[in-house]
Each structure stands twice: as structure tokens, then as C-alpha cells.
N, C-alpha and C. Protein backbone atom coordinates (compact mmCIF):
# COMPACT_ATOMS: atom_id res chain seq x y z
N UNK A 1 170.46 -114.83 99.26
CA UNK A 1 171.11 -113.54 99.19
C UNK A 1 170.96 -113.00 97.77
N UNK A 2 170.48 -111.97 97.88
CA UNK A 2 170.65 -111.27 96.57
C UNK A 2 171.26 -110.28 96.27
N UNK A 3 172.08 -110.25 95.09
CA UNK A 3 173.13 -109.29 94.68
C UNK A 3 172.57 -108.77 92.94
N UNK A 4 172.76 -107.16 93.07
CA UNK A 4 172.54 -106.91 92.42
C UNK A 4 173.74 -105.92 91.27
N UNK A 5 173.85 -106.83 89.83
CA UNK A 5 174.82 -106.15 89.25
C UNK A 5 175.04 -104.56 88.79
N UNK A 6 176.18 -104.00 89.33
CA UNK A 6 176.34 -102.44 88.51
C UNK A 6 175.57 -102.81 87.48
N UNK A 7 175.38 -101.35 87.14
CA UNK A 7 174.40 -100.87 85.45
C UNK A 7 176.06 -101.05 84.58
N UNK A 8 175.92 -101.20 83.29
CA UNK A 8 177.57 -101.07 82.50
C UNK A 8 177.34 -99.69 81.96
N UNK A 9 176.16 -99.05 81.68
CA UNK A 9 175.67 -98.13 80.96
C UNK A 9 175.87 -97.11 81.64
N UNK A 10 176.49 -95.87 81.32
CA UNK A 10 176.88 -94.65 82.05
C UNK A 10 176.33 -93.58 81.40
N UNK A 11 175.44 -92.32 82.11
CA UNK A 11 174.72 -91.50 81.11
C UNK A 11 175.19 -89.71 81.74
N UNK A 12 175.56 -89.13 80.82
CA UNK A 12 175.96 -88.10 81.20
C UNK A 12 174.64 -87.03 80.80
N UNK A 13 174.79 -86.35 82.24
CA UNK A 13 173.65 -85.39 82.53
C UNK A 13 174.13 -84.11 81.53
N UNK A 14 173.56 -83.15 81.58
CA UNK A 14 173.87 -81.95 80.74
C UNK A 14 173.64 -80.68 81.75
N UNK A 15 174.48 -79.75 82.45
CA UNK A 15 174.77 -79.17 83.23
C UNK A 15 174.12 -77.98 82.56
N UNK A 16 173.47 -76.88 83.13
CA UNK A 16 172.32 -75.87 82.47
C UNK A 16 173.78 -74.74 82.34
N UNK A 17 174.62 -73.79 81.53
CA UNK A 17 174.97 -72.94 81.92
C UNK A 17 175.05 -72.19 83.01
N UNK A 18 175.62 -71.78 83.56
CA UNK A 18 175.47 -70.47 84.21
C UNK A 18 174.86 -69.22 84.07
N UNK A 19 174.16 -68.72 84.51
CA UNK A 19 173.48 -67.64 83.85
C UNK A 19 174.18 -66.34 85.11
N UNK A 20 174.65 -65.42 84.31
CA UNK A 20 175.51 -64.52 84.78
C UNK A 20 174.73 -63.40 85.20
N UNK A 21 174.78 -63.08 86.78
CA UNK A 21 173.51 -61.90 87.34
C UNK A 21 174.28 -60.57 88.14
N UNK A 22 174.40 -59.81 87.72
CA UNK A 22 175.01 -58.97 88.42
C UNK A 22 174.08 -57.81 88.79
N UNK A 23 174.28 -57.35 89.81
CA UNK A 23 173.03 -56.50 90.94
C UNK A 23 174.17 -54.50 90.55
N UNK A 24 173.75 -54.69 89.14
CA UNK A 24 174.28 -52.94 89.25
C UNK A 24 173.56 -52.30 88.87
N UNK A 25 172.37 -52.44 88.59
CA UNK A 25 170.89 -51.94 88.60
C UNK A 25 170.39 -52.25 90.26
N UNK A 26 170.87 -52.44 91.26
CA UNK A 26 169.66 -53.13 92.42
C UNK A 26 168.89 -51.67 92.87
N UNK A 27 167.79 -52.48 93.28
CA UNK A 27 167.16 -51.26 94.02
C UNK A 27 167.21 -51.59 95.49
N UNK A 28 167.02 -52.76 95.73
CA UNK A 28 166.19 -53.09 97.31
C UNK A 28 166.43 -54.55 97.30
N UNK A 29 166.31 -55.51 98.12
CA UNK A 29 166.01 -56.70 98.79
C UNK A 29 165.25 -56.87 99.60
N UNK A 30 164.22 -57.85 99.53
CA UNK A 30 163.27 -57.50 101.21
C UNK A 30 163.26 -59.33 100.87
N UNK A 31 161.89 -59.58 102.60
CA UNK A 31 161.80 -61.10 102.68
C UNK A 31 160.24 -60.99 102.50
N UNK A 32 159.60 -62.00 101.70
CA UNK A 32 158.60 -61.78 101.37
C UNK A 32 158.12 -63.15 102.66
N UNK A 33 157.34 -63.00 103.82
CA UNK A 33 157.28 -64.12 104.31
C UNK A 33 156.02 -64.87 103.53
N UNK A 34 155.05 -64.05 103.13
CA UNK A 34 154.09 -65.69 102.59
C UNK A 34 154.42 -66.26 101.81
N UNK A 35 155.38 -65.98 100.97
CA UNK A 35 156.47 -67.35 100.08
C UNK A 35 157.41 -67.86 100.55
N UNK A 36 158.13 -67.10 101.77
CA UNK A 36 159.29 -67.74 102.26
C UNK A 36 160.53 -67.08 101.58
N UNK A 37 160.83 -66.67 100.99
CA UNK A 37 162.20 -66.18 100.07
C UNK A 37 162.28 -65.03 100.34
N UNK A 38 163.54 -64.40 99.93
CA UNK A 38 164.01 -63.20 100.10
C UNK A 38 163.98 -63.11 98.38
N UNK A 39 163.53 -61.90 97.96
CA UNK A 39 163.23 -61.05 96.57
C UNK A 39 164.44 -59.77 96.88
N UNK A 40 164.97 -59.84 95.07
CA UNK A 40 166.01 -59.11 95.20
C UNK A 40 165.32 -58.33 93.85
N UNK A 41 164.94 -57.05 94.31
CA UNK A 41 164.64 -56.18 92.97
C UNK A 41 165.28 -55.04 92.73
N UNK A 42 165.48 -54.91 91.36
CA UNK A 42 166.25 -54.05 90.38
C UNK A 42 165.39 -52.74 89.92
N UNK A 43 166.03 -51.75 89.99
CA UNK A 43 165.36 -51.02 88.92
C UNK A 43 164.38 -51.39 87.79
N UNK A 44 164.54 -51.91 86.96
CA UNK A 44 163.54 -51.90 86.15
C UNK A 44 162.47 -53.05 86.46
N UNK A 45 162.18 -53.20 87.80
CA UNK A 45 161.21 -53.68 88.17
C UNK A 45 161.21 -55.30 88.62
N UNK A 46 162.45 -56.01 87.84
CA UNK A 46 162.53 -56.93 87.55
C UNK A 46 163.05 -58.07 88.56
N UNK A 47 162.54 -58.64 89.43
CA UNK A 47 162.69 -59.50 90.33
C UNK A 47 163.89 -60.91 90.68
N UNK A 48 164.60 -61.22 91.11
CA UNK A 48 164.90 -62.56 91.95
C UNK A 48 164.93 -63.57 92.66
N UNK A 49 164.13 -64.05 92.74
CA UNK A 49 163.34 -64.88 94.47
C UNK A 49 164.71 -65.89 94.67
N UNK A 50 164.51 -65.80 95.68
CA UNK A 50 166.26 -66.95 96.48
C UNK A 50 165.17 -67.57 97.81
N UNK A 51 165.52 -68.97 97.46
CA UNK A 51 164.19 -69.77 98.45
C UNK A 51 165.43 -69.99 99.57
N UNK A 52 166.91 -70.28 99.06
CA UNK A 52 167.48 -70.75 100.25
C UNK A 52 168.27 -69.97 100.72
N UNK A 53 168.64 -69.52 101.74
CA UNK A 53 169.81 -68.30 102.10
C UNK A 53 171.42 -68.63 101.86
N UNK A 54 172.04 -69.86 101.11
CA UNK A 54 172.78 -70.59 101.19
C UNK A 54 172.44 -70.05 99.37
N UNK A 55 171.84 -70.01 98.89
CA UNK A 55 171.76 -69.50 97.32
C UNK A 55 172.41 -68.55 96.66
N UNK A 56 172.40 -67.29 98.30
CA UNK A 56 173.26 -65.40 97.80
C UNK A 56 174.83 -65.82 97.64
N UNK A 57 175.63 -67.23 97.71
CA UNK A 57 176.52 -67.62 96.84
C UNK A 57 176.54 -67.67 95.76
N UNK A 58 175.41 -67.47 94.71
CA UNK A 58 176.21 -67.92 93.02
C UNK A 58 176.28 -66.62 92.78
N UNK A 59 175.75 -65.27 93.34
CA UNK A 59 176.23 -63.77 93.15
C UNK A 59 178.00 -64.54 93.19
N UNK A 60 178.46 -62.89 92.70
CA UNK A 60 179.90 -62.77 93.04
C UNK A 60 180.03 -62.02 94.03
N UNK A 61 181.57 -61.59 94.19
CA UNK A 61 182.03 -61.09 95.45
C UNK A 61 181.47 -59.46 95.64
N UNK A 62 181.22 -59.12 94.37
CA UNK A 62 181.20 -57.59 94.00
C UNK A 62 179.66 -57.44 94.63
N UNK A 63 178.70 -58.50 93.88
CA UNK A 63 177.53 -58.40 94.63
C UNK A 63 177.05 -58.84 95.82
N UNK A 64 177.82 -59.63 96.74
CA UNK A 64 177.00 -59.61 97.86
C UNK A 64 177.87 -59.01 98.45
N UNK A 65 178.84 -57.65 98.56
CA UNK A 65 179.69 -56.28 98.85
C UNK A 65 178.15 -55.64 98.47
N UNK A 66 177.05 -55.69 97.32
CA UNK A 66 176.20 -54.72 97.34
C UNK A 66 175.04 -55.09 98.24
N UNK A 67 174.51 -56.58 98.53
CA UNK A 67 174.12 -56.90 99.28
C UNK A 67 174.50 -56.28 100.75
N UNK A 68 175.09 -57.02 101.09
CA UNK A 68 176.57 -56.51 102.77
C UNK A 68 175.65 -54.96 102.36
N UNK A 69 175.61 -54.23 101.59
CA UNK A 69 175.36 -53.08 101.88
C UNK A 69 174.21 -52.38 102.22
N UNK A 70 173.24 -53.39 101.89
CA UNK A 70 171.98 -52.77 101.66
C UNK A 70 171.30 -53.74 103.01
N UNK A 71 170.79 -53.26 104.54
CA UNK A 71 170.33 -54.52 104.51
C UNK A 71 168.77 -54.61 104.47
N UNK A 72 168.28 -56.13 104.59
CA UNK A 72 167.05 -56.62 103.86
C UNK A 72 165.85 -56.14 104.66
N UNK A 73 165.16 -55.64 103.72
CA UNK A 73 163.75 -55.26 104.26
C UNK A 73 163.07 -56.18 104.81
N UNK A 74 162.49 -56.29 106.10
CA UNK A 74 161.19 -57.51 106.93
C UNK A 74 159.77 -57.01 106.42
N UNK A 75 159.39 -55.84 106.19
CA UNK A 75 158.15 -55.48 106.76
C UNK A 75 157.94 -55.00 107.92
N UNK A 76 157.00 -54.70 108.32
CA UNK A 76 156.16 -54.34 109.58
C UNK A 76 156.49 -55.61 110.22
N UNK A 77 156.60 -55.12 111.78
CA UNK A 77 156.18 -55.97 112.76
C UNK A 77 157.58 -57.16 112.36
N UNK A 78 157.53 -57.69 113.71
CA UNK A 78 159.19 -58.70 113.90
C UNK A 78 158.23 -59.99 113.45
N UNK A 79 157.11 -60.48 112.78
CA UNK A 79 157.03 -61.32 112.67
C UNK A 79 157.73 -62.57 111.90
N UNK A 80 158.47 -62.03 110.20
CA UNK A 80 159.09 -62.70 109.75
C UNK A 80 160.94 -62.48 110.08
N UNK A 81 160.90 -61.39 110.90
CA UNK A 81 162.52 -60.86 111.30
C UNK A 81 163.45 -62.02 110.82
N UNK A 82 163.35 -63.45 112.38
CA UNK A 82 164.01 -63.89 112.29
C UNK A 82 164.50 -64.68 111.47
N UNK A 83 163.89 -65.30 110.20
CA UNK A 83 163.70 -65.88 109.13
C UNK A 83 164.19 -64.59 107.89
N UNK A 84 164.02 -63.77 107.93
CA UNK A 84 164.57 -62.72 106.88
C UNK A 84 166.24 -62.15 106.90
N UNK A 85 166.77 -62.52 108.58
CA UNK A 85 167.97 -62.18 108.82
C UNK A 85 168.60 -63.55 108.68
N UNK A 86 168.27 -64.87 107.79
CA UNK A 86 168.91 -65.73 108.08
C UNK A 86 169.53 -65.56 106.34
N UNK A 87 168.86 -64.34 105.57
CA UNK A 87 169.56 -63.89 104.70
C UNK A 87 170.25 -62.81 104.24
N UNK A 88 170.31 -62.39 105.32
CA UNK A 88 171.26 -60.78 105.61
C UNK A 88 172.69 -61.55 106.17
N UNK A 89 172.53 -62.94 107.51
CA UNK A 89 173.69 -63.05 108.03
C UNK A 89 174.98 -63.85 106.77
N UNK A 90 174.05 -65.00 105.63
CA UNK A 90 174.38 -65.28 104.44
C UNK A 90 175.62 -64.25 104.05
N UNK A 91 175.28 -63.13 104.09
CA UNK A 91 176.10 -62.11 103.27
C UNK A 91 177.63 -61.53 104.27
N UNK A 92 177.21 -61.56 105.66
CA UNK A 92 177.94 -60.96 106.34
C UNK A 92 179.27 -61.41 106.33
């Protein structure tokens, strides 16, 4: 039988800030399907990609109220629909 002892050594990770995003510039949201993500762009051009729909949580309440408002562009054709509304329902 082999048993293997705890480590004694304990190492503390370093947690990245928060980086604070607020959508009061937004222009649009759409789902880009050949990457998979939903893109959240601003006025000045400047992009967001969100790979998981479980992500439009680290917004605040104020922004996905602007989300909730806007909803997300598919493109043409229902091909990526159902995959693009799995980040519209995120918000609802």
C-alpha cells in the first residue's frame, strides 16, 4: 500500500485584479459563429469577445439592464441562432 504524504509547503496564487468594464459607450452585440463567442462592441470600435455565456456575469447589474436591452445580433440565416440565444437568455 502506498501512502502518500501532504506537501507542508503552501503557495499562494496571486489573483489578477478586476478590471472594471462598463458598456456606456455600447453600440451592438452580435454572435460571431466561426469563433464561437458573442462580441460586444462599443463605439469607438473597440471590442469584447465572451467565449462562455455564463461570462455576461462579471458585467454589473446596470450592464446587462443594457444588454436585456439590446438583443444580440445572429446574422443571416438561423444557422448560428440557437447558439447565439444561449447568450441573450444569460441576460434575461
Amino acid at each position: 500500500m502506498w501512502v502518500i504524504n501532504p506537501t507542508k509547503d503552501v503557495k499562494r496564487i496571486k489573483i489578477p485584479p478586476e478590471i472594471l468594464v462598463t458598456l456606456t459607450n455600447f453600440k451592438k452585440w452580435f454572435y460571431d459563429g466561426k469563433k464561437g463567442e458573442a462580441v460586444i462592441r462599443f463605439n469607438s470600435n473597440e471590442d469584447i469577445h465572451i467565449l462562455d455565456p455564463m461570462d455576461v456575469f462579471m458585467f454589473c447589474l446596470f450592464d446587462l439592464n443594457v444588454l436585456y436591452g439590446h438583443k444580440i445580433h445572429v446574422g443571416a440565416g438561423n444557422e448560428y441562432k440557437e447558439e447565439g440565444m444561449l447568450f441573450q437568455r444569460a441576460v434575461e
